[in-house]
N, C-alpha and C. Protein backbone atom coordinates (compact mmCIF):
# COMPACT_ATOMS: atom_id res chain seq x y z
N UNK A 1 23.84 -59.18 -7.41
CA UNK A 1 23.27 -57.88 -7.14
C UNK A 1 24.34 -56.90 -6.72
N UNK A 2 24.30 -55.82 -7.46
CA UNK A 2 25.08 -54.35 -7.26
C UNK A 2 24.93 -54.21 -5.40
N UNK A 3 25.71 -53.76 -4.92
CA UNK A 3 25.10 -52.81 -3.54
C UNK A 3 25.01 -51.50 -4.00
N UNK A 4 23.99 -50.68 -3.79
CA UNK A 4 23.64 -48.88 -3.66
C UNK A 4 24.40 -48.27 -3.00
N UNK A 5 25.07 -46.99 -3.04
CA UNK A 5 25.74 -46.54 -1.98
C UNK A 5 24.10 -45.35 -2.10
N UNK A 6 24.52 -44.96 -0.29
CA UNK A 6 23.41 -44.51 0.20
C UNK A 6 24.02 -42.83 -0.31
N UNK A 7 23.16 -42.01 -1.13
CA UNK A 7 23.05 -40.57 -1.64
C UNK A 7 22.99 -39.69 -0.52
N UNK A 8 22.98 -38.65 -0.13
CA UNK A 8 22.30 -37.43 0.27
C UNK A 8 21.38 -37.02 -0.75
N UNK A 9 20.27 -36.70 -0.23
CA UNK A 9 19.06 -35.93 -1.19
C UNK A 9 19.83 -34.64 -1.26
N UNK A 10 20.05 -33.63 -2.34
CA UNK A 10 20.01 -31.93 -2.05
C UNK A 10 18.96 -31.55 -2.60
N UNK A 11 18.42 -30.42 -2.08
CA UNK A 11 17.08 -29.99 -2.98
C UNK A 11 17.37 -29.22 -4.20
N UNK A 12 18.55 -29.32 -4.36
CA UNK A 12 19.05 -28.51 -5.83
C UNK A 12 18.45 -27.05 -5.63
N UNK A 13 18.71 -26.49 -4.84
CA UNK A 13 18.05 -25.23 -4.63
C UNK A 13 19.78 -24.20 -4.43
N UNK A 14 19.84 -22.99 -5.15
CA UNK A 14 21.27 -21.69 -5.39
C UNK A 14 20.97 -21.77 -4.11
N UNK A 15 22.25 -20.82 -3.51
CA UNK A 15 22.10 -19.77 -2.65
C UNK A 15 21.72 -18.32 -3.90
N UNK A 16 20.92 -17.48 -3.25
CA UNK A 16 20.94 -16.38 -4.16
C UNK A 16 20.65 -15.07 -2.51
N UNK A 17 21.40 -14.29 -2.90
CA UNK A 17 21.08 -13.06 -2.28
C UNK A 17 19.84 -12.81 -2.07
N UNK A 18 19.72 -12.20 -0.94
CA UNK A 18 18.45 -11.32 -0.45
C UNK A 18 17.83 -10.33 -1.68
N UNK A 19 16.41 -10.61 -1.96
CA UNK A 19 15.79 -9.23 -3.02
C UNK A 19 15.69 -8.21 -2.14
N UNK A 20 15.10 -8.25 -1.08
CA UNK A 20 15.05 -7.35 -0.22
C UNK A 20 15.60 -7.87 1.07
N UNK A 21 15.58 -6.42 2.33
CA UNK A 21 16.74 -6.55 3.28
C UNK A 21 15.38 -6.61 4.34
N UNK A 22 15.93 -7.02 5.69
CA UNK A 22 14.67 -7.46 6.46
C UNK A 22 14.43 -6.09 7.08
N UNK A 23 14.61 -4.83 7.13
CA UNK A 23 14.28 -3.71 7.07
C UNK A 23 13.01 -3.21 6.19
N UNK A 24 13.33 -3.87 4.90
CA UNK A 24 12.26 -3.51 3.98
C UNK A 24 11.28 -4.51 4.40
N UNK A 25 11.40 -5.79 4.87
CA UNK A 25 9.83 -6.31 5.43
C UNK A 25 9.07 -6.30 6.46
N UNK A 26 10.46 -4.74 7.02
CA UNK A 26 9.43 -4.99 8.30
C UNK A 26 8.73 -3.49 7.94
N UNK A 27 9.09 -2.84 6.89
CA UNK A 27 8.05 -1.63 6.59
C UNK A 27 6.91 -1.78 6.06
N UNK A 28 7.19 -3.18 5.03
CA UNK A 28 6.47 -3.39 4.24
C UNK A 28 4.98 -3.94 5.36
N UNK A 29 5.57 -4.76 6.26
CA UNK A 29 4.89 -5.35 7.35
C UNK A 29 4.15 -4.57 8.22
N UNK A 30 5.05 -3.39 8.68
CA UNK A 30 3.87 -2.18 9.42
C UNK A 30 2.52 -1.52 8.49
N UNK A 31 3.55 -1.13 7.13
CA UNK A 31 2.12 -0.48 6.62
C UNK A 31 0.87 -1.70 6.33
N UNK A 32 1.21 -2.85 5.95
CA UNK A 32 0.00 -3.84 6.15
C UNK A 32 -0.93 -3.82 7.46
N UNK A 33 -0.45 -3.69 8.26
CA UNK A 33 -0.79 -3.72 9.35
C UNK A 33 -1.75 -2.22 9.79
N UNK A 34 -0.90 -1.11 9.25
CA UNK A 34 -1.90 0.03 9.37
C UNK A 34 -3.26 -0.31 8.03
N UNK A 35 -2.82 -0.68 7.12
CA UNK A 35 -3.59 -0.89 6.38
C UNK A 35 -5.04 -1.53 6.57
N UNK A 36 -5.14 -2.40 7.08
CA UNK A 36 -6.04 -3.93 7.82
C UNK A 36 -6.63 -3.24 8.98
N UNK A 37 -6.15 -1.84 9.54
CA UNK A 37 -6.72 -1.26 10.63
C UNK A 37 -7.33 -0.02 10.24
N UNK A 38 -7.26 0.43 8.86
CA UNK A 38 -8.22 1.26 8.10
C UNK A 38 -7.45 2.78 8.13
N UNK A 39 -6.40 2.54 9.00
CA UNK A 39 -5.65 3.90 8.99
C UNK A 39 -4.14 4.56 7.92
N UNK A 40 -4.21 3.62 6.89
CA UNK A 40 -3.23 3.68 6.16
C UNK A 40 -4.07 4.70 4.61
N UNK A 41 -3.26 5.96 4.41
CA UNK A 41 -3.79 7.07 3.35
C UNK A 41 -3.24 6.74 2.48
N UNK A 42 -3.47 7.21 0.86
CA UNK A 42 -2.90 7.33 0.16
C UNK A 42 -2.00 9.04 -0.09
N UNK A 43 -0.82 8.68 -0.24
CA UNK A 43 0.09 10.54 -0.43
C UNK A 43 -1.03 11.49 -0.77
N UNK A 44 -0.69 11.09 -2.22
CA UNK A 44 -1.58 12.34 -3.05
C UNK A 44 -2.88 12.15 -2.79
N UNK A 45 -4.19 11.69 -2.88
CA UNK A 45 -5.39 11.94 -2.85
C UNK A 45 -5.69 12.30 -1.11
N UNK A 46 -5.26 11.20 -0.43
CA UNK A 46 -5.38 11.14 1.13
C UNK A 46 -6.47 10.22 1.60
N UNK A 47 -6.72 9.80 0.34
CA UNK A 47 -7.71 8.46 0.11
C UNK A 47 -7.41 7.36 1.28
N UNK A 48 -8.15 6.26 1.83
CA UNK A 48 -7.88 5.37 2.59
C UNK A 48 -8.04 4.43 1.54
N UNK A 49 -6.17 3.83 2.01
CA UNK A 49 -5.80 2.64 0.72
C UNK A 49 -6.64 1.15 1.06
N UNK A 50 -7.12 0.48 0.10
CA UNK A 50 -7.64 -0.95 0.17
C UNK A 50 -7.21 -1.60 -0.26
N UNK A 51 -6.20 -1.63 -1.40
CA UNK A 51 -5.53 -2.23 -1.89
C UNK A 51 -4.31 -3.16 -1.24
N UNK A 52 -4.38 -4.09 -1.55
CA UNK A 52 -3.08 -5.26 -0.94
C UNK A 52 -1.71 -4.68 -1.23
N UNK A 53 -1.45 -4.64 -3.05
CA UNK A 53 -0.31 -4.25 -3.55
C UNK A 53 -0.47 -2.77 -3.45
N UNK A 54 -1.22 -2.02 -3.66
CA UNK A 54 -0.60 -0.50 -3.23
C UNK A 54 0.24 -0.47 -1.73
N UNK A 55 -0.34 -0.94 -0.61
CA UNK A 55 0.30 -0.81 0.91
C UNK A 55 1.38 -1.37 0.36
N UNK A 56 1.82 -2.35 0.00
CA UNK A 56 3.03 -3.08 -0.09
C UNK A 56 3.70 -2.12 -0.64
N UNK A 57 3.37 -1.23 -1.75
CA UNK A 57 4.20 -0.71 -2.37
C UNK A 57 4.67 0.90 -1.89
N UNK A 58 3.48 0.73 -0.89
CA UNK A 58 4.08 2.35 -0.43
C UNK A 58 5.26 1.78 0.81
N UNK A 59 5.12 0.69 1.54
CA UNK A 59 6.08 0.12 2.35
C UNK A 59 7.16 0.14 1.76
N UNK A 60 7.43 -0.69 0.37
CA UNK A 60 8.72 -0.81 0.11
C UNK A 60 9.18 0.68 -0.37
N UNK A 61 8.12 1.81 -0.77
CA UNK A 61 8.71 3.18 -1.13
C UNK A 61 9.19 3.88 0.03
N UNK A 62 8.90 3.05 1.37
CA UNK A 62 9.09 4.07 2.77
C UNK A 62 10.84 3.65 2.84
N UNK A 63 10.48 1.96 2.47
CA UNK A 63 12.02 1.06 2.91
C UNK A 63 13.38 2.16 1.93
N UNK A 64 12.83 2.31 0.47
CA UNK A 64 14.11 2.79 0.22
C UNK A 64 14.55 4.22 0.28
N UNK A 65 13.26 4.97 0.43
CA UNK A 65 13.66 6.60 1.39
C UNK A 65 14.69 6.14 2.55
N UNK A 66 14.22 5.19 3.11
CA UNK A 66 14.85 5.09 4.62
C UNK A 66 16.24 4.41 4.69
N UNK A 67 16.75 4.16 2.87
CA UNK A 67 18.10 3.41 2.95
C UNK A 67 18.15 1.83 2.56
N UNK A 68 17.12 1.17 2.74
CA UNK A 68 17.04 -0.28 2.61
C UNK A 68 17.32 -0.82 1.62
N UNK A 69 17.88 -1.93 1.65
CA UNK A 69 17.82 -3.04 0.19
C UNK A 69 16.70 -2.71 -0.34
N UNK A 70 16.55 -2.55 -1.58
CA UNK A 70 14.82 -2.90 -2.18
C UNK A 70 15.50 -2.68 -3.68
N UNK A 71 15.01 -3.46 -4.86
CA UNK A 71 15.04 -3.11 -5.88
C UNK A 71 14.52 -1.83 -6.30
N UNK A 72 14.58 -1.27 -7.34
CA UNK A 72 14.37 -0.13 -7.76
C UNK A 72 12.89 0.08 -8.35
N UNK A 73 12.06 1.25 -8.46
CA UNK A 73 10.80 0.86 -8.77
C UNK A 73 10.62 1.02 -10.13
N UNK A 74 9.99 -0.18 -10.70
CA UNK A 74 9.63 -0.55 -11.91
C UNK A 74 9.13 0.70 -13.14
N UNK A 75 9.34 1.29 -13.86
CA UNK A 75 8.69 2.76 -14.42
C UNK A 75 7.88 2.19 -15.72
């Protein structure tokens, strides 16, 4: 019988850069939060948003006014 030498598991997992910067989740994180408390508008109409991905997306539109990592928005 062979002896095994004993492996390390790796999870085969990159390093890959941040998509976004923790600035952008914590905007993204407030407007959820106004959102869930019924006080989050929409710009243009002034509508009260219900939507999951709209809040998110006006968060990450606050993050990159304000400078943050964030990818660019999709057109």
């Amino acid at each position: 019988m062979a002896t095994r030498t004993m492996k390390s598991k790796s999870t085969g997992r990159k390093k890959r850069a941040r998509k976004y910067s923790r600035g952008a989740g914590k905007s993204v994180e407030r407007e959820m939060h106004a959102m869930k408390r019924g006080k989050l508008k929409s710009g243009r109409s002034g509508k009260t948003v219900k939507s999951r991905k709209q809040a998110i997306a006006i968060g990450l539109s606050e993050a990159r006014k304000a400078g943050a990592k964030a990818p660019k928005k999709k057109s």
